[in-house]
Protein backbone atom coordinates (compact mmCIF):
# COMPACT_ATOMS: atom_id res chain seq x y z
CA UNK A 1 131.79 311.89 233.59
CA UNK A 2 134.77 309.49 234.06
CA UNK A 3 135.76 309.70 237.26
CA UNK A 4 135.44 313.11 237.65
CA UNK A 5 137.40 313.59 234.44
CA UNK A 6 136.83 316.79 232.87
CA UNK A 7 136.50 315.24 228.78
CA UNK A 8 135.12 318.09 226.42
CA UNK A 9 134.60 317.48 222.42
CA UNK A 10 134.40 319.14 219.63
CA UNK A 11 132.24 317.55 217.14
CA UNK A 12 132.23 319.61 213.36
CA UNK A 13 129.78 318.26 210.62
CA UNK A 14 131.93 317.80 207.36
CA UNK A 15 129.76 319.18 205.20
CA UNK A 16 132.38 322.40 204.10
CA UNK A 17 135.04 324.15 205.27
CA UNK A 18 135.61 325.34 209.27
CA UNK A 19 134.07 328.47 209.65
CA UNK A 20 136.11 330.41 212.22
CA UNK A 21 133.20 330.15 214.63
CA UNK A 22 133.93 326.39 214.66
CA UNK A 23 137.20 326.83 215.20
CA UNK A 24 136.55 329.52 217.89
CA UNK A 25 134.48 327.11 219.50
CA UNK A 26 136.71 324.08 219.09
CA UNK A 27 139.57 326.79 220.53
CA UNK A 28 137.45 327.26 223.72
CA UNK A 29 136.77 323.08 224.15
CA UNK A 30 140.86 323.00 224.04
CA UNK A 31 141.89 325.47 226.25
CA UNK A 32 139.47 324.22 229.10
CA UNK A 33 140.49 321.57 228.67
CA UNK A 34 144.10 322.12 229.08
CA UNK A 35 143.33 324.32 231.47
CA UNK A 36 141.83 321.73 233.45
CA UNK A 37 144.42 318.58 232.53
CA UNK A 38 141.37 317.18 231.00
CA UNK A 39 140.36 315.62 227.69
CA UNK A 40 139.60 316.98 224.26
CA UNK A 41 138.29 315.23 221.99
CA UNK A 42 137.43 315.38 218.08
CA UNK A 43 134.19 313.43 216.52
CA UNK A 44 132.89 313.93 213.65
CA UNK A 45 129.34 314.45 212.97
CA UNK A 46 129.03 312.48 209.70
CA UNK A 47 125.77 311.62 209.35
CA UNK A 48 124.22 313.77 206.44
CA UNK A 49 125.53 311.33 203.80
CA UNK A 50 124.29 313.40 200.95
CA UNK A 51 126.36 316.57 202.46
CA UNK A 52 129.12 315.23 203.75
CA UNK A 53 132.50 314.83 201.72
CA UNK A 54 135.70 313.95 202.26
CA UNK A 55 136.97 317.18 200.80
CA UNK A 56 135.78 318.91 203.67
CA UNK A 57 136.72 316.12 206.72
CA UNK A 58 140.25 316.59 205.23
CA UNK A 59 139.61 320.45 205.15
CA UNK A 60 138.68 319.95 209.27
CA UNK A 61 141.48 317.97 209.92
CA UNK A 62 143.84 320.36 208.37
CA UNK A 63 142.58 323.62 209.66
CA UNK A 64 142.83 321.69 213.29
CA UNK A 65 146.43 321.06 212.74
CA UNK A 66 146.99 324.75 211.37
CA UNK A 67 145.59 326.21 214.67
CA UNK A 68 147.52 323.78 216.52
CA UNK A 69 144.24 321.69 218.36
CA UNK A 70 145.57 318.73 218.99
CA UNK A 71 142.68 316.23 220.45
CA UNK A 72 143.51 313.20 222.50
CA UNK A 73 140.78 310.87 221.21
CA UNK A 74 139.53 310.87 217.51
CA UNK A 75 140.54 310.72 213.75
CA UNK A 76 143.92 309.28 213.41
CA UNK A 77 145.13 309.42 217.10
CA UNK A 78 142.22 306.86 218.31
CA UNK A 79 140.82 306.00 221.82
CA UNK A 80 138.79 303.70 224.58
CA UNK A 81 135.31 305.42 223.29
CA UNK A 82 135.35 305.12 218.91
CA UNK A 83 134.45 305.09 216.61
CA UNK A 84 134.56 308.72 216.14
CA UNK A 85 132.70 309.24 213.25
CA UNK A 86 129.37 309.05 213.50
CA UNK A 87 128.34 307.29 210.31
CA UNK A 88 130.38 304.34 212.35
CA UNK A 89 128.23 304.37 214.82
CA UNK A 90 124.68 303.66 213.52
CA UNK A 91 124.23 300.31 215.16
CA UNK A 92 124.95 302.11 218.51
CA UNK A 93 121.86 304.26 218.14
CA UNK A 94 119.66 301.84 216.41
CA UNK A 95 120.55 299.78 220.04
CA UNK A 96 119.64 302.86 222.34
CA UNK A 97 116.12 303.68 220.37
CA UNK A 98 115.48 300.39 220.79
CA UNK A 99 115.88 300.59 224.56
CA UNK A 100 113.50 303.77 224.54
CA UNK A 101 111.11 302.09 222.62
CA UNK A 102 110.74 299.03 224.77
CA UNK A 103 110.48 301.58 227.87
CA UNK A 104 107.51 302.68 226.22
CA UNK A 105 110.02 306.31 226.09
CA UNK A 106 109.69 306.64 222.07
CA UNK A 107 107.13 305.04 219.57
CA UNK A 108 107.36 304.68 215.70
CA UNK A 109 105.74 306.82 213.47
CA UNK A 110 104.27 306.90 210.33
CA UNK A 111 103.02 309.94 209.32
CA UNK A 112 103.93 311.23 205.83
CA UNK A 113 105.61 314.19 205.17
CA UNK A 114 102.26 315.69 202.84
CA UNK A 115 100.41 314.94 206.63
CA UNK A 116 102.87 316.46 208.52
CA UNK A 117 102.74 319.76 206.42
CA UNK A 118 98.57 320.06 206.68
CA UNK A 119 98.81 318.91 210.40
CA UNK A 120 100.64 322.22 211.00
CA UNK A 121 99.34 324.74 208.44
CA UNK A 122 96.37 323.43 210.22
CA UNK A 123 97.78 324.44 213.81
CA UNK A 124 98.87 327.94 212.40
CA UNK A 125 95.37 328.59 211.26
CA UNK A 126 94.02 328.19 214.38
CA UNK A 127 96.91 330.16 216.44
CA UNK A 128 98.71 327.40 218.05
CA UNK A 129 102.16 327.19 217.26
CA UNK A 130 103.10 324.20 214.46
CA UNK A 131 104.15 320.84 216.20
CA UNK A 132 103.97 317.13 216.15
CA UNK A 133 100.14 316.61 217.99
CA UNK A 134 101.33 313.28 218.95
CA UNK A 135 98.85 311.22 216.98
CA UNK A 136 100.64 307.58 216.30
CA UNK A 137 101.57 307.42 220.00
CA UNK A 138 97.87 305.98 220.42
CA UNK A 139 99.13 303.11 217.55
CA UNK A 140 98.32 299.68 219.36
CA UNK A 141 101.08 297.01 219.19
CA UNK A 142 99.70 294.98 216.61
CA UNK A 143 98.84 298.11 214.37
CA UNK A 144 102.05 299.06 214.55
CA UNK A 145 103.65 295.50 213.77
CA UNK A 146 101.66 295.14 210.94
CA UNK A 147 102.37 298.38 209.43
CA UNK A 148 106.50 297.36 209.77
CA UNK A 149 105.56 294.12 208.28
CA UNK A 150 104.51 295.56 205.59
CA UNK A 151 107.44 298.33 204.82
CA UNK A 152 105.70 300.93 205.56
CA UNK A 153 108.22 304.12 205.89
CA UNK A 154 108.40 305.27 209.89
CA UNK A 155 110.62 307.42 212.32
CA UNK A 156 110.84 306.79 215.54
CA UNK A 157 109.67 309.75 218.24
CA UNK A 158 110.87 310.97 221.52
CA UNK A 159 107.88 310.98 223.55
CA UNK A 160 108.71 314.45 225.17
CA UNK A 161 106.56 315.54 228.73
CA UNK A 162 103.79 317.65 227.93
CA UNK A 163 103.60 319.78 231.33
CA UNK A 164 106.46 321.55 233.52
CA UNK A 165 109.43 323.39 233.18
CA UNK A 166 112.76 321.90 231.86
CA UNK A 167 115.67 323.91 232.93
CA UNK A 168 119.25 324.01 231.22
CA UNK A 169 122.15 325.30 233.95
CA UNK A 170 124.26 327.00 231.79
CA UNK A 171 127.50 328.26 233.14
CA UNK A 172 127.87 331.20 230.48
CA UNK A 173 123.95 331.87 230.73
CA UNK A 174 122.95 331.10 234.28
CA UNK A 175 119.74 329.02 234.06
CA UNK A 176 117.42 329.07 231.44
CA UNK A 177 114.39 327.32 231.47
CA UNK A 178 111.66 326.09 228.71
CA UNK A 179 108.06 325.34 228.88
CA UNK A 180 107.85 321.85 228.16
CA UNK A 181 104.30 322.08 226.20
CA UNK A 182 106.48 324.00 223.68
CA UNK A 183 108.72 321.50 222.73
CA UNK A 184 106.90 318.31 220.43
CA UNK A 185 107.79 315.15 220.14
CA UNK A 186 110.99 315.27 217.84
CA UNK A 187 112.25 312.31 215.89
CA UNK A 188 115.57 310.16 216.81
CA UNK A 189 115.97 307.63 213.82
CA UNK A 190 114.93 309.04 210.56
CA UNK A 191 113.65 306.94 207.74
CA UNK A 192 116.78 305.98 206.81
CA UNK A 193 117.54 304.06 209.82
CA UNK A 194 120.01 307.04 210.91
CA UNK A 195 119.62 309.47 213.66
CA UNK A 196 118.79 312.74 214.12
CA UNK A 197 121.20 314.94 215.35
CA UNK A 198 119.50 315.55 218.65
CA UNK A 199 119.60 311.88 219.38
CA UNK A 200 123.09 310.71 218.16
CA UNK A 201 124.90 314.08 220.12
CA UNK A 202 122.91 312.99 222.84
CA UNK A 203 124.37 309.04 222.91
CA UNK A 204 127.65 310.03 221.81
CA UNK A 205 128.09 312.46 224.44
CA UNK A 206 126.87 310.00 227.23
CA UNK A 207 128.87 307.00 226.09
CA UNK A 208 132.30 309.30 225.29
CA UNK A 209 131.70 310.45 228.91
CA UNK A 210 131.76 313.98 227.58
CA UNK A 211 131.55 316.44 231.32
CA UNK A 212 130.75 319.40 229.52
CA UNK A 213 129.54 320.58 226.36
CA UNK A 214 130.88 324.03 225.16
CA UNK A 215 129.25 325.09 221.99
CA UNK A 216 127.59 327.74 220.49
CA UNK A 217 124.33 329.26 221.36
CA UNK A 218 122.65 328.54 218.41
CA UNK A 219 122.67 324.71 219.92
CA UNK A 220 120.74 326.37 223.29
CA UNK A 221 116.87 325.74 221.65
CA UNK A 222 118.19 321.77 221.38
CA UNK A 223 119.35 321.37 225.15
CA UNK A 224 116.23 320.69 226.72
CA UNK A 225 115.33 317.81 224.29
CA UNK A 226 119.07 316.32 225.00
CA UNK A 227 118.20 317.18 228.91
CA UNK A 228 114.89 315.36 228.68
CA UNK A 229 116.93 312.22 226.79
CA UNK A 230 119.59 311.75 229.56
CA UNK A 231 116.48 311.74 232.11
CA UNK A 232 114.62 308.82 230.32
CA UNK A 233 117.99 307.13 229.63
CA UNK A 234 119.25 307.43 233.81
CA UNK A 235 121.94 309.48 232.81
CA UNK A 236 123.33 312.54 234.36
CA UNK A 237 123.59 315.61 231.66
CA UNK A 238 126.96 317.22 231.02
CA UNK A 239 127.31 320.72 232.55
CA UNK A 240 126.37 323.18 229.45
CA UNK A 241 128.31 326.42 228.54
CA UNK A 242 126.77 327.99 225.00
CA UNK A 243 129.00 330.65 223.85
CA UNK A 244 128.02 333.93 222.00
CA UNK A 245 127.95 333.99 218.73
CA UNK A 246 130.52 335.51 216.10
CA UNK A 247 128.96 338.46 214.24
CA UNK A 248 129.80 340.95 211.32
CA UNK A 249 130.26 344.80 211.39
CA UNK A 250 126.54 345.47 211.15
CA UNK A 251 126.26 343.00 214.08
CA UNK A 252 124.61 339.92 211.98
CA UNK A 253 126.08 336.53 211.85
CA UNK A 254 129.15 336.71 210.30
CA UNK A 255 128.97 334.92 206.68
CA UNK A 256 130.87 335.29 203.88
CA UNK A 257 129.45 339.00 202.74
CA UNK A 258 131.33 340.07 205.15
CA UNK A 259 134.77 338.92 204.32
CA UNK A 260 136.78 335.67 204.91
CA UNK A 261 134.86 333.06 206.88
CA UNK A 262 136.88 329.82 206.92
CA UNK A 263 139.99 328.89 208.36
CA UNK A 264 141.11 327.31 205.38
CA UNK A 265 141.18 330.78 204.12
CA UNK A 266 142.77 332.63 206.56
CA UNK A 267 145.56 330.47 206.44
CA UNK A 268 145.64 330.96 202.78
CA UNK A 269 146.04 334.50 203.12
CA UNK A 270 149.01 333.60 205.02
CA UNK A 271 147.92 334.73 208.65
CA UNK A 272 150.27 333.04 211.35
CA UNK A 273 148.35 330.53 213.31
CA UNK A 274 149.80 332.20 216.81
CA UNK A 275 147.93 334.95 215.23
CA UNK A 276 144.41 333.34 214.45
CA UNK A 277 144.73 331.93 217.38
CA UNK A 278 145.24 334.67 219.97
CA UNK A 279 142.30 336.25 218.45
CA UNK A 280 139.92 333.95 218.36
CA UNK A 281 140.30 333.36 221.66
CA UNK A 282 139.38 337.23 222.33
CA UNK A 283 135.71 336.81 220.65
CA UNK A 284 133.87 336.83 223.74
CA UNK A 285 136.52 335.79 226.35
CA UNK A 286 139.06 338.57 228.16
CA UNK A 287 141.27 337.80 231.17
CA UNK A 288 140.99 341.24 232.00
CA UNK A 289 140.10 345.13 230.17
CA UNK A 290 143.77 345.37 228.65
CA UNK A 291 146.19 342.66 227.74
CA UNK A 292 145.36 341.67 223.99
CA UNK A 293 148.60 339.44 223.15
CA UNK A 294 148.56 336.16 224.83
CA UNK A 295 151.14 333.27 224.01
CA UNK A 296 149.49 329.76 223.76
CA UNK A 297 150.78 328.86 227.28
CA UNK A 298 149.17 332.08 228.50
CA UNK A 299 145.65 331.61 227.24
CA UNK A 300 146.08 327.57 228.51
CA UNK A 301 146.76 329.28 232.12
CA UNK A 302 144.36 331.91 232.49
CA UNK A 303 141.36 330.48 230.28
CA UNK A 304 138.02 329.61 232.12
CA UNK A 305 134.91 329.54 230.76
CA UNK A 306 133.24 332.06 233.43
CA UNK A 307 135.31 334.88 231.94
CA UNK A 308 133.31 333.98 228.73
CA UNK A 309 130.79 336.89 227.63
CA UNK A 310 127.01 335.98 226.56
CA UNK A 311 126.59 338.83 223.92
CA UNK A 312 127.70 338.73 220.76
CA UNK A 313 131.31 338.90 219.70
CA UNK A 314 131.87 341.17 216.61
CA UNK A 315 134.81 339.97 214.03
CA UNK A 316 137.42 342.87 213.27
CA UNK A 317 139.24 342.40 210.18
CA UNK A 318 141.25 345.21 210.91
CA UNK A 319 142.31 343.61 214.72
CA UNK A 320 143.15 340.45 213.05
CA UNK A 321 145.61 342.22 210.60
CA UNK A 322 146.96 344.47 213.63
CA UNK A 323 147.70 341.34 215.79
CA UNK A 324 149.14 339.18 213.19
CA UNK A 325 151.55 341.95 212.23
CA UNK A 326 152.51 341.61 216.18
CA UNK A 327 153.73 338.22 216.03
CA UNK A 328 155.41 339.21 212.91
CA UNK A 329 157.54 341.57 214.36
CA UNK A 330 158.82 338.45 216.61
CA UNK A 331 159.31 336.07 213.44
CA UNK A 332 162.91 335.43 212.64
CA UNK A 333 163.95 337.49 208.73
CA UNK A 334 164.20 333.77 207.41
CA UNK A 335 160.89 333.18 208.59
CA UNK A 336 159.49 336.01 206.62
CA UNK A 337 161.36 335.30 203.56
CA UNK A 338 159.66 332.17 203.38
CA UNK A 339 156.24 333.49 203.66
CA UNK A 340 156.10 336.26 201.35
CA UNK A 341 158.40 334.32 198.88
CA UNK A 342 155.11 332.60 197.45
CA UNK A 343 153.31 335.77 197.04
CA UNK A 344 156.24 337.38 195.38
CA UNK A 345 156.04 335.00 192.11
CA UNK A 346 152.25 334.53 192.34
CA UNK A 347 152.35 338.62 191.56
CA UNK A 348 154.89 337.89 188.96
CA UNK A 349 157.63 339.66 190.14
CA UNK A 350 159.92 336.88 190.71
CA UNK A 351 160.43 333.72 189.35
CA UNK A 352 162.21 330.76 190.69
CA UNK A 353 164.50 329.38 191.45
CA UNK A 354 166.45 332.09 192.71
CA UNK A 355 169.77 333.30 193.24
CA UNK A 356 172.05 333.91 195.46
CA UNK A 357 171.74 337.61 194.35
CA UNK A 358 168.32 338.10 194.33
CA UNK A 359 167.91 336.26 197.65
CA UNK A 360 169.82 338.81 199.47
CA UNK A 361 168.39 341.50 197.68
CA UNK A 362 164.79 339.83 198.83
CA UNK A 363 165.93 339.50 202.39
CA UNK A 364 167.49 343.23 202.55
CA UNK A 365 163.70 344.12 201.07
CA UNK A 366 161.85 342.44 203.73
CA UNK A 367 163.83 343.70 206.06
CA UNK A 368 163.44 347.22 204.93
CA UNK A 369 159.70 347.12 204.51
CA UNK A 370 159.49 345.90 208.51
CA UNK A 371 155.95 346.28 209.91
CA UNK A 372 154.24 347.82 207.27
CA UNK A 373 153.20 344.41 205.64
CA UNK A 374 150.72 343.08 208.32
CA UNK A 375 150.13 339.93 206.13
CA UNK A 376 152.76 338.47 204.05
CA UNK A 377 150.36 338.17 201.03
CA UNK A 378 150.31 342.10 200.63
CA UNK A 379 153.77 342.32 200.23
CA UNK A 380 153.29 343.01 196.31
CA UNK A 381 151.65 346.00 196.81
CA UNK A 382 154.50 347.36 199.50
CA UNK A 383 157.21 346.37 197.13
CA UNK A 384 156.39 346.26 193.63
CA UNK A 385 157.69 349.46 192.60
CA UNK A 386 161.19 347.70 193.18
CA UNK A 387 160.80 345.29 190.62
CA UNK A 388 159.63 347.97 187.48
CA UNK A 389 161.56 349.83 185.33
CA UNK A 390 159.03 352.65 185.61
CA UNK A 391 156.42 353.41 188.09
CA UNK A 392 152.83 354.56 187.92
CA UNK A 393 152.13 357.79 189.75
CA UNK A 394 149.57 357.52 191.73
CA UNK A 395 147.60 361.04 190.22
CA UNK A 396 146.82 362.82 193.61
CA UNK A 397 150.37 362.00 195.01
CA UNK A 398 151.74 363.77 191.75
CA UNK A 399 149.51 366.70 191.31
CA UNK A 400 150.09 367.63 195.30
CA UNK A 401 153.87 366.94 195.13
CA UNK A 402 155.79 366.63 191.80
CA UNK A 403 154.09 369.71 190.16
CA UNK A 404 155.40 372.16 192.55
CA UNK A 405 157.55 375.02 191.04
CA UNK A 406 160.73 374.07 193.20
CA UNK A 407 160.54 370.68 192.36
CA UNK A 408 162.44 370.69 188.49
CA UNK A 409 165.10 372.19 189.75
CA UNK A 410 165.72 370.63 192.94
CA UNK A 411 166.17 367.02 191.13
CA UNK A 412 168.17 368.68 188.85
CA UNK A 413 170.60 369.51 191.14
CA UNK A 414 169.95 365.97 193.31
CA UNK A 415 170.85 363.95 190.11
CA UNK A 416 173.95 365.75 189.33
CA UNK A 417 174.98 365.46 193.41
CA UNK A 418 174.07 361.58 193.32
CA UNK A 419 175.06 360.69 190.73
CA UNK A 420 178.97 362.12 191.58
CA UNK A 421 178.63 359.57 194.68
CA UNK A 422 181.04 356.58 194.43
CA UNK A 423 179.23 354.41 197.15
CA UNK A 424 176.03 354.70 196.61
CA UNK A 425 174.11 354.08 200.48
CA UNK A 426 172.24 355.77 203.69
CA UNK A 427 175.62 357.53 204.67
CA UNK A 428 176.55 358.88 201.77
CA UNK A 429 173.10 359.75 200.36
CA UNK A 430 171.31 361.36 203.60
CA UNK A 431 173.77 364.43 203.54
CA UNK A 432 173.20 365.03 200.15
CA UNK A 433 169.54 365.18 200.42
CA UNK A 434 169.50 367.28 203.86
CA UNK A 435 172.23 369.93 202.15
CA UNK A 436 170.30 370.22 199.24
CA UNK A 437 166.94 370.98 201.92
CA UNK A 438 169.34 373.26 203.46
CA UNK A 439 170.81 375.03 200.33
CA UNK A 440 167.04 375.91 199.04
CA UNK A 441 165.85 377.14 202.29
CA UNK A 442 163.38 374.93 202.55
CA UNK A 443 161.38 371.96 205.47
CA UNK A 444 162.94 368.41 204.79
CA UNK A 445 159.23 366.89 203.76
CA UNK A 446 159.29 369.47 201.17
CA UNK A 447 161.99 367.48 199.01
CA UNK A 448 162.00 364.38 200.41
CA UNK A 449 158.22 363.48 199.19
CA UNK A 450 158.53 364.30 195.95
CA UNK A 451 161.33 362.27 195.65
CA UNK A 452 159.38 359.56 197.13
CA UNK A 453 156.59 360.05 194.60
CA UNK A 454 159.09 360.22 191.87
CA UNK A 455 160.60 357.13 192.87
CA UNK A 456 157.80 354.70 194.32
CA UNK A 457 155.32 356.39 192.44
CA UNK A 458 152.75 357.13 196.13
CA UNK A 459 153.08 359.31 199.22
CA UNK A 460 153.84 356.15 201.20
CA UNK A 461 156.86 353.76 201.15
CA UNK A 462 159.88 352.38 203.70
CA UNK A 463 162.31 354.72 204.82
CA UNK A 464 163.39 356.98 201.74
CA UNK A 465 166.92 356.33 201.89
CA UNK A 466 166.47 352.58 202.08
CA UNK A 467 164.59 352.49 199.27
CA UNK A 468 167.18 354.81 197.42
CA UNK A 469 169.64 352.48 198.72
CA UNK A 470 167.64 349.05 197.31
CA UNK A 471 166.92 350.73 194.10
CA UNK A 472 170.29 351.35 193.54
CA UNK A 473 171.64 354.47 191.51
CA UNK A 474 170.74 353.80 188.45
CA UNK A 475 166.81 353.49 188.58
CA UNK A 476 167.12 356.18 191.15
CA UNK A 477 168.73 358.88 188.34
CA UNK A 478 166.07 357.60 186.01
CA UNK A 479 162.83 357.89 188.15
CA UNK A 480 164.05 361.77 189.06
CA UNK A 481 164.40 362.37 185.50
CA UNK A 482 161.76 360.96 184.40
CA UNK A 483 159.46 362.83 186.69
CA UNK A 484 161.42 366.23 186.03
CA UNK A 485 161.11 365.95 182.75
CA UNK A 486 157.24 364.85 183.17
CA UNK A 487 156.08 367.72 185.85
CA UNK A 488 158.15 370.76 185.38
């Protein structure tokens, strides 16, 4: 730690897009770290050559940005502890497994892959549990020189202890502790001359200073080896805090079966970042039982990572959709224009460019549909029945309310009344329709949803008389006598 800095990463791999659990995660490192007038940093974890892409780094970078994680050290913005990419750093670790080795701390080996495999099939069979016995740790010097001489593939091992506890203090978990005759002695440079991830997290972490490490708790089963590393190096260990993972419905890791996965995605669907945000920040932290909506500033003040829950944090579609239509009520009309404008041609019911007329009438249609669009990409499906000549009844919607006996005459008499009306809006309209309710002696639901179902073609739309209104009174005369004429 630097000083008593509080510096916290986030570190994705770019080997596909960020998976909200990432982004959760890299959401947590942020806000303690704002919290605490600390660091954040971004590295990225690059060394998987045959996975990695620059499709998906650029994927990272922009779903950061999105979310609005800015880092203070890292791609693009720089810093006193780069490179930041791991696959930039090679000759760092290649320097540190050197050190090990010449502490007699780590040792090449040599085994094969083939003898690897029958070494533990071998331990199975005989009801010990599969690791590394340990075997090229008795290699003498000169064996081993001569074998390098020669070009003989090799790794190079950790040499782990092989008795006592080690113990991660976790500040989500409390302490947990592992039996150290479990844990085998794992590899730090591959064959390739690159390291494991165990070993580069490890060096990056000590030489970016990195105080604490919050990640998720699929990373717990690798702290002990990192622990056991900072020991043999003379190196104080961050303080852990492994976070609960992000599961599906049926309480599984949450993967792509059950829905959208990756931030990229979500933003493609066109849900607000203050949205995405505010949520992902509720899968497995709470300030308290109640408050749900939190503004940036808010989560930055009352974030800590104590608050943060070790079970299992279960994604709700449905609670994403109901908060982001929250912080649409508080976007400005032009701001919603713009975001279901895109949506609006991709369905085909406008094309661009547009004008002036049909912006207004766009604008007077956003406005009208309100809250009922929780995401701006299912506006075509609130509003496309404005943009048809005819509609398409939805069958149980007509059968229940256009088939009723009263129902022919009633529009009979509504189209004749309407279509007298020389301004054709809410204050001329709504007495109309609530004299004609009166006239036949009957409840105002009773005519008023069969017009809707006439007109919109379902039981559900904006406020009738705005969508009268928006129609205008031509299509409106057409739609009742089209369904009069259809269902009496």
């Amino acid at each position: 730690m630097a000083d008593g800095e509080v510096r916290v990463r986030f570190a994705p791999s770019p080997t596909g897009f960020l998976h909200v659990g990432g982004a959760r995660t890299a959401l947590f490192n942020w806000l303690f770290a704002r919290n605490q007038g600390g660091k954040f940093i971004l590295r990225i974890e690059d060394t998987d050559l045959e996975r990695s892409t620059e499709e998906s780094y650029q994927a990272i970078i922009d779903a950061m940005k999105w979310l609005g994680l800015d880092w203070d050290e890292g791609p693009i913005v720089g810093g006193d502890y780069g490179p930041y990419a791991q696959s930039e750093r090679r000759d760092l670790y290649r320097e540190w497994a050197q050190r090990l080795l010449q502490e007699g701390k780590a040792y090449y080996c040599f085994c094969s892959s083939e003898m690897l495999t029958g070494m533990r099939e071998e331990q199975k069979k005989q009801g010990k549990d599969p690791k590394y016995d340990g075997r090229c740790k008795l290699l003498l010097p000169d064996e081993v020189g001569h074998r390098i001489a020669e070009g003989q593939p090799h790794v190079i091992r950790f040499k782990m202890p092989q008795e006592g506890e080690t113990v991660v203090h976790d500040i989500v978990r409390g302490d947990v502790t592992f039996n150290n005759t479990q844990l085998d002695d794992f590899v730090i440079i591959k064959s390739d001359g690159y390291p494991t991830y165990n070993f580069a997290v490890t060096v990056d972490d000590a030489l970016m200073k990195i105080s604490h490490v919050i990640r998720g708790e699929d990373h717990l089963s690798n702290t002990p080896k990192q622990i056991r590393l900072y020991h043999e190096l003379g190196i104080e260990p961050p303080r852990y805090a492994h976070v609960p993972l992000i599961l599906g419905e049926d309480k599984t890791r949450l993967s792509k079966r059950h829905g959208a996965t990756s931030v990229g995605q979500f933003k493609t669907d066109c849900y607000l970042p203050e949205a995405m945000v505010n949520y992902l920040a509720l899968l497995g932290w709470a300030y308290d039982d109640k408050t749900e909506l939190f503004s940036r500033d808010d989560l930055v003040q009352k974030f800590s990572l104590e608050r943060v829950s070790s079970t299992g944090a279960v994604f709700d579609y449905a609670k994403l959709q109901w908060m982001n239509a929250e912080y649409m009520k508080h976007r400005s009309l032009d701001d919603k224009v713009t975001l279901v404008l895109p949506h609006l041609e991709a369905a085909g019911l406008i094309t661009s460019p547009l004008d002036d007329e049909m912006m207004q009438f766009i604008r007077q249609l956003v406005e009208v549909v309100g809250e009922r669009v929780k995401v701006a990409n299912q506006i075509p499906e609130h509003v496309g029945f404005f943009f048809t000549e005819d509609v398409d009844y939805d069958p149980e919607a007509a059968e229940k309310f256009l088939k009723q006996h009263y129902v022919g005459p009633a529009f009979k008499i509504l189209e004749e009344r309407l279509s007298a009306l020389e301004e054709f809006e809410q204050a001329t309209i709504e007495p109309v329709m609530r004299g004609l309710v009166s006239e036949m002696g009957m409840k105002a639901r009773d005519l008023f949803q069969p017009v809707r179902v006439a007109l919109t073609g379902t039981r559900q739309s904006p406020g009738l008389f705005e969508v009268m209104v928006l129609l205008g009174k031509d299509k409106v005369l057409a739609r009742l006598r089209r369904a009069r004429k259809e269902f009496s």
